[in-house]
PDB file of N, CA and C in Angstrom:
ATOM      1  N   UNK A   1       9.459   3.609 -15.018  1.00  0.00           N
ATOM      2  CA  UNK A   1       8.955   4.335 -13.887  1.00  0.00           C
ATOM      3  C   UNK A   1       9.879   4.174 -12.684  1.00  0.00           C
ATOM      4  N   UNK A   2      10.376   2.589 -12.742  1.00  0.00           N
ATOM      5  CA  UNK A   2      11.202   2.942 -11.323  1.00  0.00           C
ATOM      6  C   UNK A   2      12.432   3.473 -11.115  1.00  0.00           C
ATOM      7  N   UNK A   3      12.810   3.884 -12.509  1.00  0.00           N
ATOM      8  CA  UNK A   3      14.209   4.661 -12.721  1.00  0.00           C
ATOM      9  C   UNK A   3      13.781   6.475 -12.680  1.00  0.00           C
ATOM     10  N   UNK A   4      12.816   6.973 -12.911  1.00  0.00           N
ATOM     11  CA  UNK A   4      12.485   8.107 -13.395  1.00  0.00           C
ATOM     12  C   UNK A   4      12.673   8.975 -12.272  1.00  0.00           C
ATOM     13  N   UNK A   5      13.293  10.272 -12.050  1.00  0.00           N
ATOM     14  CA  UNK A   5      13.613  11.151 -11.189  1.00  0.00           C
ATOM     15  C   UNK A   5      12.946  11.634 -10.438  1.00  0.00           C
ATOM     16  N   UNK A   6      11.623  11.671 -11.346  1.00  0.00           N
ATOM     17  CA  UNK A   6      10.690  12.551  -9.536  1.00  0.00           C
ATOM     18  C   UNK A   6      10.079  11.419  -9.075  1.00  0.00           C
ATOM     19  N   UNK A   7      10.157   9.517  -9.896  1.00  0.00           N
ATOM     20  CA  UNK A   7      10.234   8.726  -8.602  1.00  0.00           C
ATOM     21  C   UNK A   7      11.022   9.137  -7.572  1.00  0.00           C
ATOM     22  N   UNK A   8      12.377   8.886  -7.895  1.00  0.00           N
ATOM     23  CA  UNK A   8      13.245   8.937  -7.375  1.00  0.00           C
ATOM     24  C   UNK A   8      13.749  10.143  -6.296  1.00  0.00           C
ATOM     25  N   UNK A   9      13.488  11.478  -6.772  1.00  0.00           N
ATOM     26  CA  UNK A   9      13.319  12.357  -5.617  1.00  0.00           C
ATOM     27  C   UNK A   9      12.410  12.594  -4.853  1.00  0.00           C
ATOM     28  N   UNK A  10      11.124  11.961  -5.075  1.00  0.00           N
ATOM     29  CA  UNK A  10       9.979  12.028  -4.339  1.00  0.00           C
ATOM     30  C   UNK A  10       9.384  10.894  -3.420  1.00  0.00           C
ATOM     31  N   UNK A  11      10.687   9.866  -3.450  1.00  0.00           N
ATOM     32  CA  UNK A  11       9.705   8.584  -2.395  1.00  0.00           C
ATOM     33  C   UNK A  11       9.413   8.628  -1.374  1.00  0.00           C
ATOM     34  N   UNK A  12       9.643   9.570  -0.563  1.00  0.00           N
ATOM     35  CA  UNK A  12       9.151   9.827   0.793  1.00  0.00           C
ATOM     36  C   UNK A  12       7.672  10.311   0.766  1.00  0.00           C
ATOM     37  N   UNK A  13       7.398  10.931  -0.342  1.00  0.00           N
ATOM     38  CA  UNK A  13       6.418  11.483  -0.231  1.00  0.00           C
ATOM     39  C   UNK A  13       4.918  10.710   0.242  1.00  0.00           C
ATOM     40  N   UNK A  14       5.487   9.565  -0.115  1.00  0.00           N
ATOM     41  CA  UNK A  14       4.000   8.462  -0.149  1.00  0.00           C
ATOM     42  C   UNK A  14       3.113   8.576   1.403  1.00  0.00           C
ATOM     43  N   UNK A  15       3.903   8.593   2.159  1.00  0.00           N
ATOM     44  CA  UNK A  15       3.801   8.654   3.361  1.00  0.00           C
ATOM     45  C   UNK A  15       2.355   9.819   3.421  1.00  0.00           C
ATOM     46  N   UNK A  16       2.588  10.959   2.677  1.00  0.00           N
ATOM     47  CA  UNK A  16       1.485  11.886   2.872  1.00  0.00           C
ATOM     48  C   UNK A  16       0.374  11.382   2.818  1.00  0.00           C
ATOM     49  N   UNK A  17       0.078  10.427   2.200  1.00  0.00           N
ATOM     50  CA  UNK A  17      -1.285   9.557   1.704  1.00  0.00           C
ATOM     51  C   UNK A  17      -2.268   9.006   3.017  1.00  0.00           C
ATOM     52  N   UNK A  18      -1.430   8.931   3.820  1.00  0.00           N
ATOM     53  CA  UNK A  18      -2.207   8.395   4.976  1.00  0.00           C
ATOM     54  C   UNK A  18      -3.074   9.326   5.750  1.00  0.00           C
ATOM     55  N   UNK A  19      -2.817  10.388   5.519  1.00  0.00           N
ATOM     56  CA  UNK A  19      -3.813  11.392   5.814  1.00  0.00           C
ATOM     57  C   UNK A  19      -5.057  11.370   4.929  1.00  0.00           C
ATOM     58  N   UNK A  20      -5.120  10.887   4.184  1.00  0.00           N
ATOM     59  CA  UNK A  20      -6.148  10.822   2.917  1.00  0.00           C
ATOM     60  C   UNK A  20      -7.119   9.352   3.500  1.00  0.00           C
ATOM     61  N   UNK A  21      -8.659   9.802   4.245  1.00  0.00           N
ATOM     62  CA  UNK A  21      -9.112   8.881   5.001  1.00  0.00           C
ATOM     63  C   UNK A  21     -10.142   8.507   4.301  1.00  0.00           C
ATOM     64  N   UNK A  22     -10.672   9.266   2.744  1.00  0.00           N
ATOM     65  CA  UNK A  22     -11.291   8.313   1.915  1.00  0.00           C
ATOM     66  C   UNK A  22     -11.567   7.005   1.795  1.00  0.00           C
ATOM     67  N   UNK A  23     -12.319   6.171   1.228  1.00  0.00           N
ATOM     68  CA  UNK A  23     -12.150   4.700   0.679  1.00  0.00           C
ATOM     69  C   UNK A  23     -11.684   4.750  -0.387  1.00  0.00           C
ATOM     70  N   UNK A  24     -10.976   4.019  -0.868  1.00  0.00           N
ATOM     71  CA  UNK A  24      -9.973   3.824  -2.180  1.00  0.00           C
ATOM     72  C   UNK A  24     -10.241   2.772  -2.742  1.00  0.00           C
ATOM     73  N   UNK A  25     -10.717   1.927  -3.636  1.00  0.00           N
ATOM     74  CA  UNK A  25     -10.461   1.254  -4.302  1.00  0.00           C
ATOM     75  C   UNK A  25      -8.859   0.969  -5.286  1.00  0.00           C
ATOM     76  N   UNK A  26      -7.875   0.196  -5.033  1.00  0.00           N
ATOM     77  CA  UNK A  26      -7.120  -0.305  -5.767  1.00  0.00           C
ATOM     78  C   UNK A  26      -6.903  -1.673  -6.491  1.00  0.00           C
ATOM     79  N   UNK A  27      -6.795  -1.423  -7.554  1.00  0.00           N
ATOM     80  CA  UNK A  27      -6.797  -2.701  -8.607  1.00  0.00           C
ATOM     81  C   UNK A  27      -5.699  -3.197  -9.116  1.00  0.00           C
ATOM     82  N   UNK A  28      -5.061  -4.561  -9.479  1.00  0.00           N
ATOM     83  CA  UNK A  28      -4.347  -5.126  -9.988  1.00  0.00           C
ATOM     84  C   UNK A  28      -4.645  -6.351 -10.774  1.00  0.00           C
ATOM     85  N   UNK A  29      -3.988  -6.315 -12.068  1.00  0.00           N
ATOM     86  CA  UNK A  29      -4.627  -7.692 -12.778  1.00  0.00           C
ATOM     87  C   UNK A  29      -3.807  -9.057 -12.538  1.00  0.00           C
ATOM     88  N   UNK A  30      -4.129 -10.085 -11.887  1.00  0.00           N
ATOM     89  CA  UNK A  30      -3.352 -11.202 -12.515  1.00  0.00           C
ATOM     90  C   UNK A  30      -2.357 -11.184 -13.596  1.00  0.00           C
ATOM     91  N   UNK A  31      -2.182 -10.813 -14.736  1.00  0.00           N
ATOM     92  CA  UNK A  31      -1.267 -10.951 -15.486  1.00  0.00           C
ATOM     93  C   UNK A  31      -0.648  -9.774 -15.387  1.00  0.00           C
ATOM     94  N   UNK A  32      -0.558  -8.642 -14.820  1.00  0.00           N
ATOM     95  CA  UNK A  32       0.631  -7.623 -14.232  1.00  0.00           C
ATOM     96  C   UNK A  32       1.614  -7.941 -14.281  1.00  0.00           C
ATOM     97  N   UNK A  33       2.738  -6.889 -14.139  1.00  0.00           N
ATOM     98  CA  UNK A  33       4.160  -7.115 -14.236  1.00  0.00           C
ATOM     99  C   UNK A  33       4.149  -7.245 -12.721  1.00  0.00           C
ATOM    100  N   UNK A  34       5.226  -8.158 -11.796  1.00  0.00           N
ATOM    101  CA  UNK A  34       5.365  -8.044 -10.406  1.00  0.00           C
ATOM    102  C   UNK A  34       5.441  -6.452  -9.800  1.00  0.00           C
ATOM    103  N   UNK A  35       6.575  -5.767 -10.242  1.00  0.00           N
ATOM    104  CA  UNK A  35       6.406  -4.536  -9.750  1.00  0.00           C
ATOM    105  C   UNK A  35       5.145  -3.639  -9.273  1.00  0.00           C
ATOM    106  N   UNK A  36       3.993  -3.911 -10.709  1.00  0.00           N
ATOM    107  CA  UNK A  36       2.677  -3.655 -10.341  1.00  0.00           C
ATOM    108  C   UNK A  36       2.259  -3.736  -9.450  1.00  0.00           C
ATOM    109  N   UNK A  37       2.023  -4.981  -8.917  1.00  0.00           N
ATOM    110  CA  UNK A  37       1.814  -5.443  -7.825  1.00  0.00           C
ATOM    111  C   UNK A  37       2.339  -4.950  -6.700  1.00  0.00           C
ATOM    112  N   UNK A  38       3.151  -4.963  -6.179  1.00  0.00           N
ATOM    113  CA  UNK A  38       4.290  -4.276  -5.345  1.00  0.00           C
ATOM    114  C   UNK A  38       3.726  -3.125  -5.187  1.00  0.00           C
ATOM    115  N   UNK A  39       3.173  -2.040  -6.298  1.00  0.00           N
ATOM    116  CA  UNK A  39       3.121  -0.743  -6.017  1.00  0.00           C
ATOM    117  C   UNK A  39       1.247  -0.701  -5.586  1.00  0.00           C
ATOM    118  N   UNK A  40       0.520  -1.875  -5.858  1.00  0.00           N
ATOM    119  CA  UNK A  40      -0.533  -1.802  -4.989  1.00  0.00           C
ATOM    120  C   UNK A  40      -0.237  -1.683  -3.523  1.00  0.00           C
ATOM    121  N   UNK A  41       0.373  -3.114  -3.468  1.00  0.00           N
ATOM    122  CA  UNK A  41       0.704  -3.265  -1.886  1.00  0.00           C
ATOM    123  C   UNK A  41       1.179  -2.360  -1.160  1.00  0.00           C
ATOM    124  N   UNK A  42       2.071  -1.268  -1.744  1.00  0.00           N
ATOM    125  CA  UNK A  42       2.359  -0.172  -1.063  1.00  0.00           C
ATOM    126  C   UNK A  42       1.604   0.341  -0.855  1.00  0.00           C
ATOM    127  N   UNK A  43       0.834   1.128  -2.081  1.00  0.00           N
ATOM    128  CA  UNK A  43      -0.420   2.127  -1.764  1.00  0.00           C
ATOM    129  C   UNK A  43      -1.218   1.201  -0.489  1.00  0.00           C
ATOM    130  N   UNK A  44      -1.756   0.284  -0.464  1.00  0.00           N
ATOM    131  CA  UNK A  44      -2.410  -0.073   0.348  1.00  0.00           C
ATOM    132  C   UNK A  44      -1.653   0.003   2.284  1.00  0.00           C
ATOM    133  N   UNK A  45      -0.193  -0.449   1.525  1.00  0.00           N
ATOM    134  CA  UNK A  45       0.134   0.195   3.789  1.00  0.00           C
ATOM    135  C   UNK A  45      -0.301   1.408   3.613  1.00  0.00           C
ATOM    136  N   UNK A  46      -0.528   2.527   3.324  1.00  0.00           N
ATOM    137  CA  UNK A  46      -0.654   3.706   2.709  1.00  0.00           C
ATOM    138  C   UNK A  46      -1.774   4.378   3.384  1.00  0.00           C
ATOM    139  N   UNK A  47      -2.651   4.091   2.455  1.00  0.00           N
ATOM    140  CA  UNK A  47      -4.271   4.472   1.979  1.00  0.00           C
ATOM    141  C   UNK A  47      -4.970   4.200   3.157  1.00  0.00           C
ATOM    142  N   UNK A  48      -5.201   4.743   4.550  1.00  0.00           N
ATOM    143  CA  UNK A  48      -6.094   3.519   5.778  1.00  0.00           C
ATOM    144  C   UNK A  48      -7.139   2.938   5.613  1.00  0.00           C
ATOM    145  N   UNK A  49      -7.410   3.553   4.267  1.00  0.00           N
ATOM    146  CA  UNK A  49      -9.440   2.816   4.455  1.00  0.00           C
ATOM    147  C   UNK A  49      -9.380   2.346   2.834  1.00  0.00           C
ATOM    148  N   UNK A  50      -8.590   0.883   2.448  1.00  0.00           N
ATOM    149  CA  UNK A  50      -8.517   1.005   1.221  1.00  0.00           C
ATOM    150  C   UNK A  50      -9.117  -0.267   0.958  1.00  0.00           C
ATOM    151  N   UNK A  51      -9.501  -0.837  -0.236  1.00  0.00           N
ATOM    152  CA  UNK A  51      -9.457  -2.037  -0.609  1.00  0.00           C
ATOM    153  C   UNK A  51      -8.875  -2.599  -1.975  1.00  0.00           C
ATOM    154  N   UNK A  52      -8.061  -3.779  -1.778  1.00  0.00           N
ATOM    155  CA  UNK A  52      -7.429  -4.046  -3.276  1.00  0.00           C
ATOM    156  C   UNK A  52      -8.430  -5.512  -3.828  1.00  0.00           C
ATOM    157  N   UNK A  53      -8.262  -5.457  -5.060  1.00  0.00           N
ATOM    158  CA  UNK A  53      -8.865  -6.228  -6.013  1.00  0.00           C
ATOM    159  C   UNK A  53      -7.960  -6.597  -6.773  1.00  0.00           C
ATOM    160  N   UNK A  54      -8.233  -7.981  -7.159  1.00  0.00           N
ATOM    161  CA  UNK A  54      -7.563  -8.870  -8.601  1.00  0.00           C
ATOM    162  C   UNK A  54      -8.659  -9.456  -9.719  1.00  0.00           C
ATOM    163  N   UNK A  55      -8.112  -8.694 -10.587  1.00  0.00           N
ATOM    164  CA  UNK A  55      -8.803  -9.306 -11.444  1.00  0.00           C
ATOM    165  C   UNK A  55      -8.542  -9.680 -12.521  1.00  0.00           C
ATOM    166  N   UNK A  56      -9.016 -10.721 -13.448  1.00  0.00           N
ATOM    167  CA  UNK A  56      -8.414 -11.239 -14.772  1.00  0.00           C
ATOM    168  C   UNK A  56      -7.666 -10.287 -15.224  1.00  0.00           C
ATOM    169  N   UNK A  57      -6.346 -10.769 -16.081  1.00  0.00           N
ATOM    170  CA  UNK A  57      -6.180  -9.341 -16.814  1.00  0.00           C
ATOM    171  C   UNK A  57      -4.586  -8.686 -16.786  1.00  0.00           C
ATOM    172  N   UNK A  58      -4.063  -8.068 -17.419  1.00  0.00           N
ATOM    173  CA  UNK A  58      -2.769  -7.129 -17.291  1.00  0.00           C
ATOM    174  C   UNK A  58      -3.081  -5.946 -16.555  1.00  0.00           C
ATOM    175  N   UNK A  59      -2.060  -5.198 -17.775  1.00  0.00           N
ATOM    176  CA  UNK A  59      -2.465  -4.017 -17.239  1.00  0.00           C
ATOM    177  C   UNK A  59      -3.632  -2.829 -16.721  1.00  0.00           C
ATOM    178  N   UNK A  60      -4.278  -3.662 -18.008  1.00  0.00           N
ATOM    179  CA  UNK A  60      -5.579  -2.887 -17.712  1.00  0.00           C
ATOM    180  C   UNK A  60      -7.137  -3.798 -17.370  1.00  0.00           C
ATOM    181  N   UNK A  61      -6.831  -4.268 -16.187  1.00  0.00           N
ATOM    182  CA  UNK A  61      -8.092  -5.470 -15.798  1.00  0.00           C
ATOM    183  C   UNK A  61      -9.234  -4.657 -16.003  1.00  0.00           C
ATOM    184  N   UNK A  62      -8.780  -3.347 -15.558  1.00  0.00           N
ATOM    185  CA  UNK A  62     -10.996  -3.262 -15.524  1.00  0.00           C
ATOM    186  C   UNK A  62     -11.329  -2.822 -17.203  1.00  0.00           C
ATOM    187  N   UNK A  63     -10.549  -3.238 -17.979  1.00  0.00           N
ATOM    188  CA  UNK A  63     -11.567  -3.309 -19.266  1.00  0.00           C
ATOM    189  C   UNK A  63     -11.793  -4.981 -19.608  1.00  0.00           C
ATOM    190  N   UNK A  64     -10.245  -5.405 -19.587  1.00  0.00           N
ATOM    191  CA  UNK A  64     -10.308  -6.586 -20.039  1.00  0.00           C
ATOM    192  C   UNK A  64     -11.335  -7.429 -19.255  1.00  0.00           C
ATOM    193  N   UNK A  65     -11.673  -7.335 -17.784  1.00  0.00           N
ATOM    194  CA  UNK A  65     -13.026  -8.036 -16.882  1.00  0.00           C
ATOM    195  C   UNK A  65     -14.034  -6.372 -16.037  1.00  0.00           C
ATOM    196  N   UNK A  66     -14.433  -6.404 -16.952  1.00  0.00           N
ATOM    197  CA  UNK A  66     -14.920  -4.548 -17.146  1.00  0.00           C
ATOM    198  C   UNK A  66     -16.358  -5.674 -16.444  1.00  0.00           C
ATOM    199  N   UNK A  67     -17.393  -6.725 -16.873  1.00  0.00           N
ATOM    200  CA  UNK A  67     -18.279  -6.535 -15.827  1.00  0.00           C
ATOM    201  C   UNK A  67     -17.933  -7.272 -14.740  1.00  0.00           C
ATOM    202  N   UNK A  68     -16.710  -8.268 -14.198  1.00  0.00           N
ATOM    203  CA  UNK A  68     -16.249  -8.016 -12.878  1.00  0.00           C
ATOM    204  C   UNK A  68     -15.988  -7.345 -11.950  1.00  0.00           C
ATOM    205  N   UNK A  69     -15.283  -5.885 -12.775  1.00  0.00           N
ATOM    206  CA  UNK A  69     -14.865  -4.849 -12.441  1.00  0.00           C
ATOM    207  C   UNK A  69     -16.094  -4.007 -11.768  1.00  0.00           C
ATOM    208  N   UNK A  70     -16.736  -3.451 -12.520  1.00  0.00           N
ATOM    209  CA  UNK A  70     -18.215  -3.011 -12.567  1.00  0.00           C
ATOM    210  C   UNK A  70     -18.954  -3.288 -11.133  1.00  0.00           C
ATOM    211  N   UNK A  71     -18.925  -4.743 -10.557  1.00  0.00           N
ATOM    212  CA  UNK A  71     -19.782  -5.069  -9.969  1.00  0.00           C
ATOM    213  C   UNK A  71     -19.135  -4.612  -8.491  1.00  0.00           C
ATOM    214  N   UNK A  72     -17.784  -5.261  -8.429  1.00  0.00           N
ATOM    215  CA  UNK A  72     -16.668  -4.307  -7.594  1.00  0.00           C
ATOM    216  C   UNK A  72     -16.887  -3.130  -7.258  1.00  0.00           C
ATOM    217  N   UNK A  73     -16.830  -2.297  -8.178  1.00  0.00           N
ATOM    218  CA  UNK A  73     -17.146  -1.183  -8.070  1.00  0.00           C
ATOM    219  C   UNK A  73     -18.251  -0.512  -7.447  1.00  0.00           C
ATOM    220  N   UNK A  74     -19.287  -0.634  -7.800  1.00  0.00           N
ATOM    221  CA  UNK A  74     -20.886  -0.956  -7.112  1.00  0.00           C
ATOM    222  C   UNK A  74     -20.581  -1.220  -6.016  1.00  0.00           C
ATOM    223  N   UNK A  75     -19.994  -2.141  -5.677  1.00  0.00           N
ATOM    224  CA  UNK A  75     -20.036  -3.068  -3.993  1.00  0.00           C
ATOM    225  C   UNK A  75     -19.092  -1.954  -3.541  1.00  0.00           C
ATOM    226  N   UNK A  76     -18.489  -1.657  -3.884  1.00  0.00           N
ATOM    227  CA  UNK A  76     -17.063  -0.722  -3.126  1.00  0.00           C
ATOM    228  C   UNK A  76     -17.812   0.542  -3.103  1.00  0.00           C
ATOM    229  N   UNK A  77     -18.571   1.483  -3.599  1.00  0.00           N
ATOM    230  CA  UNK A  77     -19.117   2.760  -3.569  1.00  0.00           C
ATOM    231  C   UNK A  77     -20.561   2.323  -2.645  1.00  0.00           C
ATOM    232  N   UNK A  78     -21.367   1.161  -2.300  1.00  0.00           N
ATOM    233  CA  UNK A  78     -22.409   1.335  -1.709  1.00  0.00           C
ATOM    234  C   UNK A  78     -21.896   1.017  -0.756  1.00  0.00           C
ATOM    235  N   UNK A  79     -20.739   0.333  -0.450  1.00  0.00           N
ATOM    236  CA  UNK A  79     -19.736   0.280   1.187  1.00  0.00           C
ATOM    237  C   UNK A  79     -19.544   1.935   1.551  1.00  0.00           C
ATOM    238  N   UNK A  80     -18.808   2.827   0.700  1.00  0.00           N
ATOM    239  CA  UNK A  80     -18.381   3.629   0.787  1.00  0.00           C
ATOM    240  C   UNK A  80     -19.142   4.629   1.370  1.00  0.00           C
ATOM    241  N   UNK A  81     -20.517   4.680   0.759  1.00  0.00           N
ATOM    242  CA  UNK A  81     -21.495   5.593   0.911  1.00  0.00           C
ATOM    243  C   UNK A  81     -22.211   5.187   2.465  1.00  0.00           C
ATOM    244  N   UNK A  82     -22.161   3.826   3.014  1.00  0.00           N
ATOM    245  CA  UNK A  82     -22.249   3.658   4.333  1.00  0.00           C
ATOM    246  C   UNK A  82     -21.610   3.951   5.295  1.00  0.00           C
ATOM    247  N   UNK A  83     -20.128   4.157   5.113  1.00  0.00           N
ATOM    248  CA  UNK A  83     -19.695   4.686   6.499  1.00  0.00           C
ATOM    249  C   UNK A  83     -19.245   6.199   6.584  1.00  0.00           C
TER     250      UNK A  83
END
């Protein structure tokens, strides 16, 4: 991915995101590759109304801790639905 061309011709683009005033939930697992990580943290300067999560797990935490995940989730959509 970080070699791939419309990465690569498109990184400015991220910037558009900040107009996007949604709540976001973003996730990353503990056992991720660093880069992963990295590309939360971006989205998150990003995203203004976001929140990130860690949870057990690689690539794909919300199966591997799916009712951690779950409960997250819940808490993050009845936040959401309040403001």
């Amino acid at each position: 991915m970080r070699n791939n061309p419309a990465v690569i011709s498109n990184y400015n683009e991220i910037k558009k995101v900040s107009a996007f005033k949604k709540p976001v939930l973003l996730v990353k697992g503990t056992g991720s590759a660093k880069f992963l990580h990295e590309i939360i943290d971006v989205l998150g300067n990003y995203f203004p109304n976001n929140k990130i999560i860690e949870l057990p797990g690689g690539h794909a935490p919300q199966i591997v801790s799916m009712k951690q995940f779950l409960e997250y989730l819940e808490e993050f959509q009845s936040q959401a639905v309040d403001k």
